[in-house]
C-alpha atoms as a PDB file:
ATOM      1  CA  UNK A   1     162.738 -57.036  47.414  1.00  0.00           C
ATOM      2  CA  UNK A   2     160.120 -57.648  50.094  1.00  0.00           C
ATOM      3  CA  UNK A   3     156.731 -58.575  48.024  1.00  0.00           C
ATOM      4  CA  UNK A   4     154.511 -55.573  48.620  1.00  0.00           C
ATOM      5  CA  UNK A   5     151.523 -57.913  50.245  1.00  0.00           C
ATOM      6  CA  UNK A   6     154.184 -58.645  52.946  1.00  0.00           C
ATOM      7  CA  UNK A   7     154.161 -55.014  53.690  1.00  0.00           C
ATOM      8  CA  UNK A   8     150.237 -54.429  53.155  1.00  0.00           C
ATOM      9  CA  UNK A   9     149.716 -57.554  55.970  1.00  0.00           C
ATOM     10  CA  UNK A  10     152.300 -55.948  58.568  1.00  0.00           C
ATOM     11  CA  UNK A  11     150.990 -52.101  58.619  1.00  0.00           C
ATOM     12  CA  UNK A  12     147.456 -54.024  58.825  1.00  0.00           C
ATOM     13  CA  UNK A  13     148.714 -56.257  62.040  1.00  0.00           C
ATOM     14  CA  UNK A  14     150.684 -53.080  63.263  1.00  0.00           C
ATOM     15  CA  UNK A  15     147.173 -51.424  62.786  1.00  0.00           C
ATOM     16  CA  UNK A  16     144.818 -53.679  64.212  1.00  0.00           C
ATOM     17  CA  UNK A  17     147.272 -53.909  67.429  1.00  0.00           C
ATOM     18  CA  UNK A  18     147.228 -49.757  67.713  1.00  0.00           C
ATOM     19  CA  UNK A  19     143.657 -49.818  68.151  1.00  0.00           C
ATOM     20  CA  UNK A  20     143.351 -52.922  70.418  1.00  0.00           C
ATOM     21  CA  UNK A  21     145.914 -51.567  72.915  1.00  0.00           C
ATOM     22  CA  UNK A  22     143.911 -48.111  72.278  1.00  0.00           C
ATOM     23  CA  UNK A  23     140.942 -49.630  73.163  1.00  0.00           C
ATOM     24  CA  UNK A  24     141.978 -52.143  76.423  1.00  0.00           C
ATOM     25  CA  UNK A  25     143.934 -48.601  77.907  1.00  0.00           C
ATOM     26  CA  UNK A  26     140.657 -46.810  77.376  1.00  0.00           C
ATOM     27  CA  UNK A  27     138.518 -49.320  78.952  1.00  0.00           C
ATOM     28  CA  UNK A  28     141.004 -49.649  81.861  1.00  0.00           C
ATOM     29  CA  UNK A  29     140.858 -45.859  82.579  1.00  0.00           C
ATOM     30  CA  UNK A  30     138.802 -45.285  85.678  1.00  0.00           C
ATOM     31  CA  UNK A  31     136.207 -42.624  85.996  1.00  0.00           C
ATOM     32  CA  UNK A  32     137.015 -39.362  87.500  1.00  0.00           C
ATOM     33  CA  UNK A  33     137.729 -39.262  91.535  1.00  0.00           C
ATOM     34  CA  UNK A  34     134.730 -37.926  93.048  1.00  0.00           C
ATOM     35  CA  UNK A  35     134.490 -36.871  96.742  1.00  0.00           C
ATOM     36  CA  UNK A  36     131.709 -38.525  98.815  1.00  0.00           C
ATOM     37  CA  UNK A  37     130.523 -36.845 102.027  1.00  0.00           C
ATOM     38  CA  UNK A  38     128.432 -39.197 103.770  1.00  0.00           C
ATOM     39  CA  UNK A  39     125.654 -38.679 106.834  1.00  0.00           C
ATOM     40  CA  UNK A  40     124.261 -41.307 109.497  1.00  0.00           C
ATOM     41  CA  UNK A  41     121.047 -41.287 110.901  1.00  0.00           C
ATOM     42  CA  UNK A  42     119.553 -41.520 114.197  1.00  0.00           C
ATOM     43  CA  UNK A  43     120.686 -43.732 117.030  1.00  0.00           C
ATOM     44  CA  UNK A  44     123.478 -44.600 114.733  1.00  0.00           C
ATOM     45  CA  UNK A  45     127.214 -42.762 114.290  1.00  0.00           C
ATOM     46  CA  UNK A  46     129.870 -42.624 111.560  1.00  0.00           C
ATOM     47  CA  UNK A  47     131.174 -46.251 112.293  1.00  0.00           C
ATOM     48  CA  UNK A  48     127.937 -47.223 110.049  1.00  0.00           C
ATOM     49  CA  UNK A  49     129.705 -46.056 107.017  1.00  0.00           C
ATOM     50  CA  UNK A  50     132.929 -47.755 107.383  1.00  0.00           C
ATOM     51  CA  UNK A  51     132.186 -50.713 104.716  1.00  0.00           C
ATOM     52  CA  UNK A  52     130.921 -48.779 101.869  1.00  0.00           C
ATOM     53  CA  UNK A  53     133.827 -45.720 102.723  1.00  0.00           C
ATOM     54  CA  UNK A  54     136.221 -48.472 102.624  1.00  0.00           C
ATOM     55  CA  UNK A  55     134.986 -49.677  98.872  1.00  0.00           C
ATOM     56  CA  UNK A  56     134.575 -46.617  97.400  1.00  0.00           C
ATOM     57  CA  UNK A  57     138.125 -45.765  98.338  1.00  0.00           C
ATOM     58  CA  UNK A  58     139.331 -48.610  96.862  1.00  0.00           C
ATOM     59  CA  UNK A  59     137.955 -47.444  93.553  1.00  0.00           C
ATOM     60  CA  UNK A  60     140.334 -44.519  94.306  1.00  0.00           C
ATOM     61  CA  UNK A  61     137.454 -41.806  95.751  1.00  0.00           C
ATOM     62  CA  UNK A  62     137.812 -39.711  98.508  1.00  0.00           C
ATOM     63  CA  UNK A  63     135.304 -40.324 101.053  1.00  0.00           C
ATOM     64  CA  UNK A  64     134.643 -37.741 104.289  1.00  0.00           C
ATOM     65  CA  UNK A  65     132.161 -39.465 106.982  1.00  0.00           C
ATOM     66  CA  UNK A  66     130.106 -36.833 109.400  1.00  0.00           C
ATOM     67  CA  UNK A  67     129.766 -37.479 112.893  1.00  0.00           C
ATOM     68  CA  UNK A  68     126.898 -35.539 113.801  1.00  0.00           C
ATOM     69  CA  UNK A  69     126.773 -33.221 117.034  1.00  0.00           C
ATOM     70  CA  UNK A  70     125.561 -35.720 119.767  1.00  0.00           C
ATOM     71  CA  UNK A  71     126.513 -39.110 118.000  1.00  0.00           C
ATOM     72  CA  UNK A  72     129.034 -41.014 118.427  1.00  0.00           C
ATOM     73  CA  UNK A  73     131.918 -39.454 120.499  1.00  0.00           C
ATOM     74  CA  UNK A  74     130.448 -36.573 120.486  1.00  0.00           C
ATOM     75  CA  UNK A  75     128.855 -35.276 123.828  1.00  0.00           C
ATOM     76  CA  UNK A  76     127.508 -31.761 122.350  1.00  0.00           C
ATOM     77  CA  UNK A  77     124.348 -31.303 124.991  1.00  0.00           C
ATOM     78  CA  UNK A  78     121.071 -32.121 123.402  1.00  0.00           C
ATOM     79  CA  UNK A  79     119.710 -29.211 124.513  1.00  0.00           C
ATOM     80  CA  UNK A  80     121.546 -26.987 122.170  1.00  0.00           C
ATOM     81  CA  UNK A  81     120.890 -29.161 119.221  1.00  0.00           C
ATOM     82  CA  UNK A  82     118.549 -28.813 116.354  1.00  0.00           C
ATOM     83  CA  UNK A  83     118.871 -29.710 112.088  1.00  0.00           C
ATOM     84  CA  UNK A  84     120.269 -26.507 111.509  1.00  0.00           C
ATOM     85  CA  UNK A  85     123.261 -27.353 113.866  1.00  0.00           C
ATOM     86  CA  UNK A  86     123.571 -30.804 111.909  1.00  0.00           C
ATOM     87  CA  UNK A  87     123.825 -28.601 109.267  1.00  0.00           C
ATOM     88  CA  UNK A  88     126.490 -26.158 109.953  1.00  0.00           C
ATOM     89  CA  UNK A  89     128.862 -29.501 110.710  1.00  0.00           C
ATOM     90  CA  UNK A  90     127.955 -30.481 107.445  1.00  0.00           C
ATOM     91  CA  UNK A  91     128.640 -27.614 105.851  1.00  0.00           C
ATOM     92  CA  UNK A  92     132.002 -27.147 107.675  1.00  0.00           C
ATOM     93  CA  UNK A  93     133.052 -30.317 106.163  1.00  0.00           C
ATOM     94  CA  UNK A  94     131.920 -29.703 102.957  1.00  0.00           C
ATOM     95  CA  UNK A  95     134.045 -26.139 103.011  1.00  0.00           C
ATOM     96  CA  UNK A  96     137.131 -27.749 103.993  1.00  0.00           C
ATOM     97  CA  UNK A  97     137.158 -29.912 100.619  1.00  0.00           C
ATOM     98  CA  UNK A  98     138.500 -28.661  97.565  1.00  0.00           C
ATOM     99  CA  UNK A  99     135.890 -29.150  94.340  1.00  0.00           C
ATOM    100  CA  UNK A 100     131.904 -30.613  94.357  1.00  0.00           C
ATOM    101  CA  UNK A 101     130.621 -32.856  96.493  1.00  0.00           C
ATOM    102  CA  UNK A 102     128.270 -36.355  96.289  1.00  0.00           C
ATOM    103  CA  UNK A 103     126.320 -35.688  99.332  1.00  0.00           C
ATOM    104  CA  UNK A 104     124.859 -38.557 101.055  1.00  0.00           C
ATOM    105  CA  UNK A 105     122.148 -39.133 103.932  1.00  0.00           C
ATOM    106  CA  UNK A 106     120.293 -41.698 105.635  1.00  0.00           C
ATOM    107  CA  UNK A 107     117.116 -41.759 107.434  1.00  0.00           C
ATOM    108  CA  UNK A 108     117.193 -38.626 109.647  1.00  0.00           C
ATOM    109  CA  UNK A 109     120.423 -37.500 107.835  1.00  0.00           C
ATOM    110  CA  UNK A 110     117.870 -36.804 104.876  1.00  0.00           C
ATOM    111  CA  UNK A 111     116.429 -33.796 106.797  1.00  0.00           C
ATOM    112  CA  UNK A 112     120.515 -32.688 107.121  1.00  0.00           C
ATOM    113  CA  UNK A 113     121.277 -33.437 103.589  1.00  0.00           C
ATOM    114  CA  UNK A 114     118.204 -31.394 102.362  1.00  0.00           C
ATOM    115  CA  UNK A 115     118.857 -28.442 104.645  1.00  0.00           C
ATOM    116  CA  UNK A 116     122.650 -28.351 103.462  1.00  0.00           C
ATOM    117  CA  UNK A 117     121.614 -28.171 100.126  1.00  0.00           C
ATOM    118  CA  UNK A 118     119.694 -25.502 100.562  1.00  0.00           C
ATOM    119  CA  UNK A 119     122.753 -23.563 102.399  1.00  0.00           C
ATOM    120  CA  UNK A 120     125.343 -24.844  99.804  1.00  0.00           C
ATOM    121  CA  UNK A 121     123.709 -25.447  96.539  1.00  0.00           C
ATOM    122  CA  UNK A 122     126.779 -24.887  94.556  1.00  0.00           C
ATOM    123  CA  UNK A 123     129.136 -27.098  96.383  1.00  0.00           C
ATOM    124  CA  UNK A 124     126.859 -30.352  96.073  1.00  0.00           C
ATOM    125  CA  UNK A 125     127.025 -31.856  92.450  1.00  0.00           C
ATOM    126  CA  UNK A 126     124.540 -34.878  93.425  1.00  0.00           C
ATOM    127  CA  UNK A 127     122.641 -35.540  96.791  1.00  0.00           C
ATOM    128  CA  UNK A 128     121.455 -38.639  97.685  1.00  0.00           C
ATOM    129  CA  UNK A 129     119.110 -40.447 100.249  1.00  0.00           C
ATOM    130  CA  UNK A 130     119.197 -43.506 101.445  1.00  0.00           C
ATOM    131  CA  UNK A 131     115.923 -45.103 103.178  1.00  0.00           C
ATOM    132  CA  UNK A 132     116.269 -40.948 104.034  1.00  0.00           C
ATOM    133  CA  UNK A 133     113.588 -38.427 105.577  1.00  0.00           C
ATOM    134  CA  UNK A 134     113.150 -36.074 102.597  1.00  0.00           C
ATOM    135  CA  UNK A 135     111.023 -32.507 104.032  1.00  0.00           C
ATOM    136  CA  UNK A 136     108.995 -30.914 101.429  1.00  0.00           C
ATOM    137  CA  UNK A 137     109.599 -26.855 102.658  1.00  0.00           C
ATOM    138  CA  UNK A 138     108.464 -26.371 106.219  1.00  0.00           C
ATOM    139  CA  UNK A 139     108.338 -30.114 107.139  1.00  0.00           C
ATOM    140  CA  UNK A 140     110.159 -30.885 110.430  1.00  0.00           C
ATOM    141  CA  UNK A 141     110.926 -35.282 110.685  1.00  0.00           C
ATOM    142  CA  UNK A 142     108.074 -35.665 112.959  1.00  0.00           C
ATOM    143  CA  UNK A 143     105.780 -34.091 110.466  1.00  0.00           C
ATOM    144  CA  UNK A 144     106.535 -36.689 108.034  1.00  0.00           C
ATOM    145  CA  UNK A 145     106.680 -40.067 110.834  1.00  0.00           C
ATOM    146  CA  UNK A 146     103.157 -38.955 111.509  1.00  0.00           C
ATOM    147  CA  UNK A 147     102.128 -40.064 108.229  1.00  0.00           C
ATOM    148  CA  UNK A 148     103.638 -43.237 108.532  1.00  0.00           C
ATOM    149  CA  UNK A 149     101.174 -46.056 109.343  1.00  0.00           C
ATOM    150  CA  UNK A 150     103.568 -49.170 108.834  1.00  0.00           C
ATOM    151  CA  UNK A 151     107.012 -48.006 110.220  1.00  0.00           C
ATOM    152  CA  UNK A 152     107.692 -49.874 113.862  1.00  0.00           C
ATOM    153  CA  UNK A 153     109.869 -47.164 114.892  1.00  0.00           C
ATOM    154  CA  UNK A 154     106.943 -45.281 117.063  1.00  0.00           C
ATOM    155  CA  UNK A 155     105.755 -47.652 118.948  1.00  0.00           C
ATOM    156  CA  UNK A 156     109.420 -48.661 120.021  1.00  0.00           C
ATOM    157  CA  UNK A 157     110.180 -45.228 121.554  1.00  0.00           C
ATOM    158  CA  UNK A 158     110.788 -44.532 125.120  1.00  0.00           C
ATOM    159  CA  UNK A 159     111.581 -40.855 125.739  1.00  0.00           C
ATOM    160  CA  UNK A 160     113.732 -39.565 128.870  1.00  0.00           C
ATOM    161  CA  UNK A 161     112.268 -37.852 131.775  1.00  0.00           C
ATOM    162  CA  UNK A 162     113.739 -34.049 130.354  1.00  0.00           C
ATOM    163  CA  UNK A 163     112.252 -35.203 126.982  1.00  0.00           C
ATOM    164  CA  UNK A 164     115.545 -34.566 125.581  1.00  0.00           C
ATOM    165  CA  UNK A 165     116.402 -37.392 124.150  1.00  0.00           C
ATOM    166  CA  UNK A 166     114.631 -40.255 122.519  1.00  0.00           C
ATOM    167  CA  UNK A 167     115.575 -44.090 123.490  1.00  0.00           C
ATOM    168  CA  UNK A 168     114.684 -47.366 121.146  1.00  0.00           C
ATOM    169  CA  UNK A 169     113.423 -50.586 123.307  1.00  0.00           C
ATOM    170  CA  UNK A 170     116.037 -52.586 123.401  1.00  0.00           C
ATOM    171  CA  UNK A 171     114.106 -55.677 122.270  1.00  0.00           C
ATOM    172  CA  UNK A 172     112.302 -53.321 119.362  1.00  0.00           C
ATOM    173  CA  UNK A 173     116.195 -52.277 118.180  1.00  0.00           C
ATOM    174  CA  UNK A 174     117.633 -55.163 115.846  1.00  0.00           C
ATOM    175  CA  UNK A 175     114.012 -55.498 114.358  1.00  0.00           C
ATOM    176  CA  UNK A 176     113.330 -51.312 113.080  1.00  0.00           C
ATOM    177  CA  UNK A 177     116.852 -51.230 112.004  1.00  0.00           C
ATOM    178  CA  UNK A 178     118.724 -54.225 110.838  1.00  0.00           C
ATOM    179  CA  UNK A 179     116.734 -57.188 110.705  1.00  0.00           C
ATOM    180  CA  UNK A 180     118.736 -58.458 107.708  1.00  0.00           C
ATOM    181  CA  UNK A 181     122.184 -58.266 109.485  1.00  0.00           C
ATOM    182  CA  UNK A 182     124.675 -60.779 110.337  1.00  0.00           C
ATOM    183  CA  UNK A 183     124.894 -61.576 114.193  1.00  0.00           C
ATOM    184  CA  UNK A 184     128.230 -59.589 114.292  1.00  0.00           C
ATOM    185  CA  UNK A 185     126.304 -56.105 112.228  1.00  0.00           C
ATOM    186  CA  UNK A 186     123.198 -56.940 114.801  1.00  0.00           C
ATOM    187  CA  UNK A 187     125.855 -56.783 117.714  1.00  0.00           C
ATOM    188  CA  UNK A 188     128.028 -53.996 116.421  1.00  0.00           C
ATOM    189  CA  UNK A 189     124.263 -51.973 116.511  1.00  0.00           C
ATOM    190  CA  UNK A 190     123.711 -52.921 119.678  1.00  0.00           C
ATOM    191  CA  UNK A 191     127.026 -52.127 121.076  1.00  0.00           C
ATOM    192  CA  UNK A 192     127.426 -48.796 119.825  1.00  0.00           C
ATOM    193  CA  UNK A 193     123.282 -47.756 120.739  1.00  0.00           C
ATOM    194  CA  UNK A 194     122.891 -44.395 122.343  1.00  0.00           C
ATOM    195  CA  UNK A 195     119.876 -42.570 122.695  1.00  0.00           C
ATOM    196  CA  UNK A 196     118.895 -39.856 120.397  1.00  0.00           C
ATOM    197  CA  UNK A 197     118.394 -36.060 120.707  1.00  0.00           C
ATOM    198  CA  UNK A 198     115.093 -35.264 120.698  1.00  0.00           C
ATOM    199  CA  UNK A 199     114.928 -32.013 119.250  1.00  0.00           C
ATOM    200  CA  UNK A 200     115.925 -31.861 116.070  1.00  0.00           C
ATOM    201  CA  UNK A 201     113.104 -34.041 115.417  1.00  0.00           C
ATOM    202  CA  UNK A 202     110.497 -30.956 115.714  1.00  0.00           C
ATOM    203  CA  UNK A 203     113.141 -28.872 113.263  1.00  0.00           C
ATOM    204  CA  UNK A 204     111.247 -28.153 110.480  1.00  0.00           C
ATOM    205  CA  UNK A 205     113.835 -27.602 107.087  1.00  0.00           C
ATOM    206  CA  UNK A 206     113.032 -24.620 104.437  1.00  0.00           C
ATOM    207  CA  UNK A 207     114.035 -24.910 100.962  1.00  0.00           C
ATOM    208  CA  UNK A 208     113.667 -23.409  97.774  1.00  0.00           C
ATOM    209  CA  UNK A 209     113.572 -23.786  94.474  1.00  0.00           C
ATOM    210  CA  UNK A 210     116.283 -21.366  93.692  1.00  0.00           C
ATOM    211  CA  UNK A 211     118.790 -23.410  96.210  1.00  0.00           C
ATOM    212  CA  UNK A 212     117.874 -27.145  96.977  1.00  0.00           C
ATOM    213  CA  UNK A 213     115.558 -27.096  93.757  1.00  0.00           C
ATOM    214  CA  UNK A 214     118.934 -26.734  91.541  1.00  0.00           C
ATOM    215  CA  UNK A 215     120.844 -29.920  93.072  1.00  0.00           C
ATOM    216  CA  UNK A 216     120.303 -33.091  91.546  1.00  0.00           C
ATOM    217  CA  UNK A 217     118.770 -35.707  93.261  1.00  0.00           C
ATOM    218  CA  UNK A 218     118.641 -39.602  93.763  1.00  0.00           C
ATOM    219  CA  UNK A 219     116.817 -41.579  96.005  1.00  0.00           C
ATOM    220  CA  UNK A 220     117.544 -45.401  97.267  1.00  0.00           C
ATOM    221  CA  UNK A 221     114.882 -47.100  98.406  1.00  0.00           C
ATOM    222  CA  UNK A 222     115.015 -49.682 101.298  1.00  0.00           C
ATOM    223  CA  UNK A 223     112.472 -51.993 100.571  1.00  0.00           C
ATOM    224  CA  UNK A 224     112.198 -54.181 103.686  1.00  0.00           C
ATOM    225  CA  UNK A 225     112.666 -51.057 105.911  1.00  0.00           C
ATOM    226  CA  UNK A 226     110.674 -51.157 109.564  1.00  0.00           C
ATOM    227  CA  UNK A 227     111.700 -47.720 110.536  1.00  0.00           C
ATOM    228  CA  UNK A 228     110.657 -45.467 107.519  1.00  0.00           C
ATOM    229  CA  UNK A 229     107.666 -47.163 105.576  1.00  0.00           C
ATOM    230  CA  UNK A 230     108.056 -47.775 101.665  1.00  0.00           C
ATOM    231  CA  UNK A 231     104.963 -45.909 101.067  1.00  0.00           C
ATOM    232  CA  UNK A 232     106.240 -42.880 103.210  1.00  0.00           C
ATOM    233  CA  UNK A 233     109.203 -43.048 101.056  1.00  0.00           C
ATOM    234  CA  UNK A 234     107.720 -43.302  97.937  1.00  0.00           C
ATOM    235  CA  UNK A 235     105.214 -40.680  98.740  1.00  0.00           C
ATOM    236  CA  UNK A 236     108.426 -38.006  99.634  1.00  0.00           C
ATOM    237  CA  UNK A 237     110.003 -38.929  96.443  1.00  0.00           C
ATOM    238  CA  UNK A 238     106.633 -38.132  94.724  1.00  0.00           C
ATOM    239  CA  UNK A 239     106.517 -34.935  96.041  1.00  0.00           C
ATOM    240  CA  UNK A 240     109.887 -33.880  95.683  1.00  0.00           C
ATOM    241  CA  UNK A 241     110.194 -34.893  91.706  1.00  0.00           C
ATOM    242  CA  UNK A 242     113.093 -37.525  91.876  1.00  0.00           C
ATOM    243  CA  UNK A 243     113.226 -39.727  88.842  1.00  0.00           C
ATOM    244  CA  UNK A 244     116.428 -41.428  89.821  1.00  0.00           C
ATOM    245  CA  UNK A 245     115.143 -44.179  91.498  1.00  0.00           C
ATOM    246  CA  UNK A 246     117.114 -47.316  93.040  1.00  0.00           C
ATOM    247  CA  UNK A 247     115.741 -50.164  95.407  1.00  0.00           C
ATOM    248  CA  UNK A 248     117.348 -51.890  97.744  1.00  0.00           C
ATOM    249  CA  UNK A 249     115.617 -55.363  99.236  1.00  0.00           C
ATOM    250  CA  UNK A 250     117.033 -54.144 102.369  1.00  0.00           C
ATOM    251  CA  UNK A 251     116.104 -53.167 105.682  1.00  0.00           C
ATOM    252  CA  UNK A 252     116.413 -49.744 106.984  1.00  0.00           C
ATOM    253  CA  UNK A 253     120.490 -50.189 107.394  1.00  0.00           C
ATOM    254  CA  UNK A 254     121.695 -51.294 103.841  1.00  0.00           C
ATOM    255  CA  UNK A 255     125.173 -49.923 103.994  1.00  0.00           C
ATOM    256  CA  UNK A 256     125.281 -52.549 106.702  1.00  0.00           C
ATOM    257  CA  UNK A 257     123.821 -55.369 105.303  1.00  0.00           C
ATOM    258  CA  UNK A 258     124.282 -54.855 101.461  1.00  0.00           C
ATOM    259  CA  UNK A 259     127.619 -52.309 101.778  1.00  0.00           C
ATOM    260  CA  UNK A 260     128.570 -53.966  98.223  1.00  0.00           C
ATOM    261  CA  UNK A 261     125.231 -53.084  96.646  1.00  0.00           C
ATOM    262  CA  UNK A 262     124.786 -49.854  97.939  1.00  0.00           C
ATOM    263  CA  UNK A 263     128.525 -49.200  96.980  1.00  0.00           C
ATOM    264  CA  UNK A 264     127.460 -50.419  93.299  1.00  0.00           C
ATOM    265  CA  UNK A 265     124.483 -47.725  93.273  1.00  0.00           C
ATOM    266  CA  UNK A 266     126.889 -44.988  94.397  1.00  0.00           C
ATOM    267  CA  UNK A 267     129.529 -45.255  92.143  1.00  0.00           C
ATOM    268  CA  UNK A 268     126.956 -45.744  89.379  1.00  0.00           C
ATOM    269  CA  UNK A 269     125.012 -42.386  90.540  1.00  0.00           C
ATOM    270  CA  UNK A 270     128.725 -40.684  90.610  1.00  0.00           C
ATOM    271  CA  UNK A 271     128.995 -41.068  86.971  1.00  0.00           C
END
């Protein structure tokens, strides 16, 4: 007969094994899926996404990138355009998901992101700027740019002769937007330039507190940023009540130049 300490030491080994394997299986389980919509900015298109889509896929998200009306290949008139036509595309993609949404914008997207939370509180489960324009109620973009004393954007602008659209200097681009790029991000900017709709600039964005004042909210700052001013965004976040804070030491563009650390932030902010 087996001597009963022989047993005692196997069910502990047999034991100590359960939980181990228990434990490595649990660690290896990944987080819950989470669907990221994500908005560019101005002067820039979906194609400014593509590195951080591409990672946060990989950790097995889904990820839907808005082209705005007027960006990219789109050739919507910039006459007809405004925020609350940003909007509506936004909130077209956001109906044709299943579930909650991580809603992300940057720069001028922030005025988007803010006025599709107010439309569609219950379908955003976090919203998020990034180096984003974020209107207190009534506040169109150019309300808030007026306040800002060290952005470079301003003095880079050269409007067309209808005044409907807005064009950066081409020696003034690289600098406001992606000073901190590679040579191949500074010439992908460059490349894929167009000149911006001016007005959905003058837009202004209501919210409440019933509707946009029920969505969480995050904010990533952009430290080194030329086009919107740290103290402009720090000031916005102020006002609007954020807590969750992240930095950047990026320029305005960090999904170009940092995709990997901005990636980090978003899957952190996801759970």
């Amino acid at each position: 007969m087996k001597n009963p300490i022989f047993f005692a030491l196997a069910f502990a080994t047999i034991a100590l094994l359960s939980v181990s394997a228990c434990s490595d299986n649990d660690a290896a389980t990944p987080t819950v899926a989470k669907t990221y919509v994500l908005v560019h900015g101005a002067w820039q298109a979906p194609y400014v996404w593509q590195a951080v889509k591409e990672q946060l896929e990989q950790k097995g998200n889904k990820v839907v990138v808005v082209e705005l009306p007027g960006h990219g290949a789109d050739n919507t008139p910039p006459a007809t355009l405004s925020i609350d036509v940003y909007r509506d595309k936004v909130v077209a993609a956001i109906a044709a998901l299943p579930g909650n949404v991580i809603l992300v914008g940057h720069s001028m997207g922030g005025m988007v992101i803010t006025a599709t939370a107010e439309k569609i509180p219950t379908r955003i489960e976090r919203l998020v700027y990034v180096g984003a324009f974020l209107p207190a109620t009534g506040q169109s973009l150019l309300d808030l740019t007026s306040t800002d004393s060290t952005s470079l954007l301003g003095a880079g602008l050269v409007p067309s002769a209808d005044h409907l659209l807005l064009g950066v200097k081409a020696e003034s681009l690289i600098n406001i937007f992606i000073q901190d790029g590679s040579d191949a991000i500074k010439k992908s900017v460059a490349d894929n330039y167009r000149a911006e709709p001016a007005i959905p600039f003058a837009s202004p964005v209501i919210v409440t507190a019933a509707n946009f004042g029920s969505v969480a909210k995050y904010y990533v700052h952009t430290v080194q940023d030329h086009a919107i001013g740290l103290n402009l965004q720090k000031r916005m976040v102020a006002a609007a009540g954020i807590k969750n804070i992240y930095s950047l030491n990026s320029s305005h563009c960090p999904f170009l130049s940092m995709p990997t650390e901005l990636t980090t932030i978003l899957l952190g902010i996801a759970n």
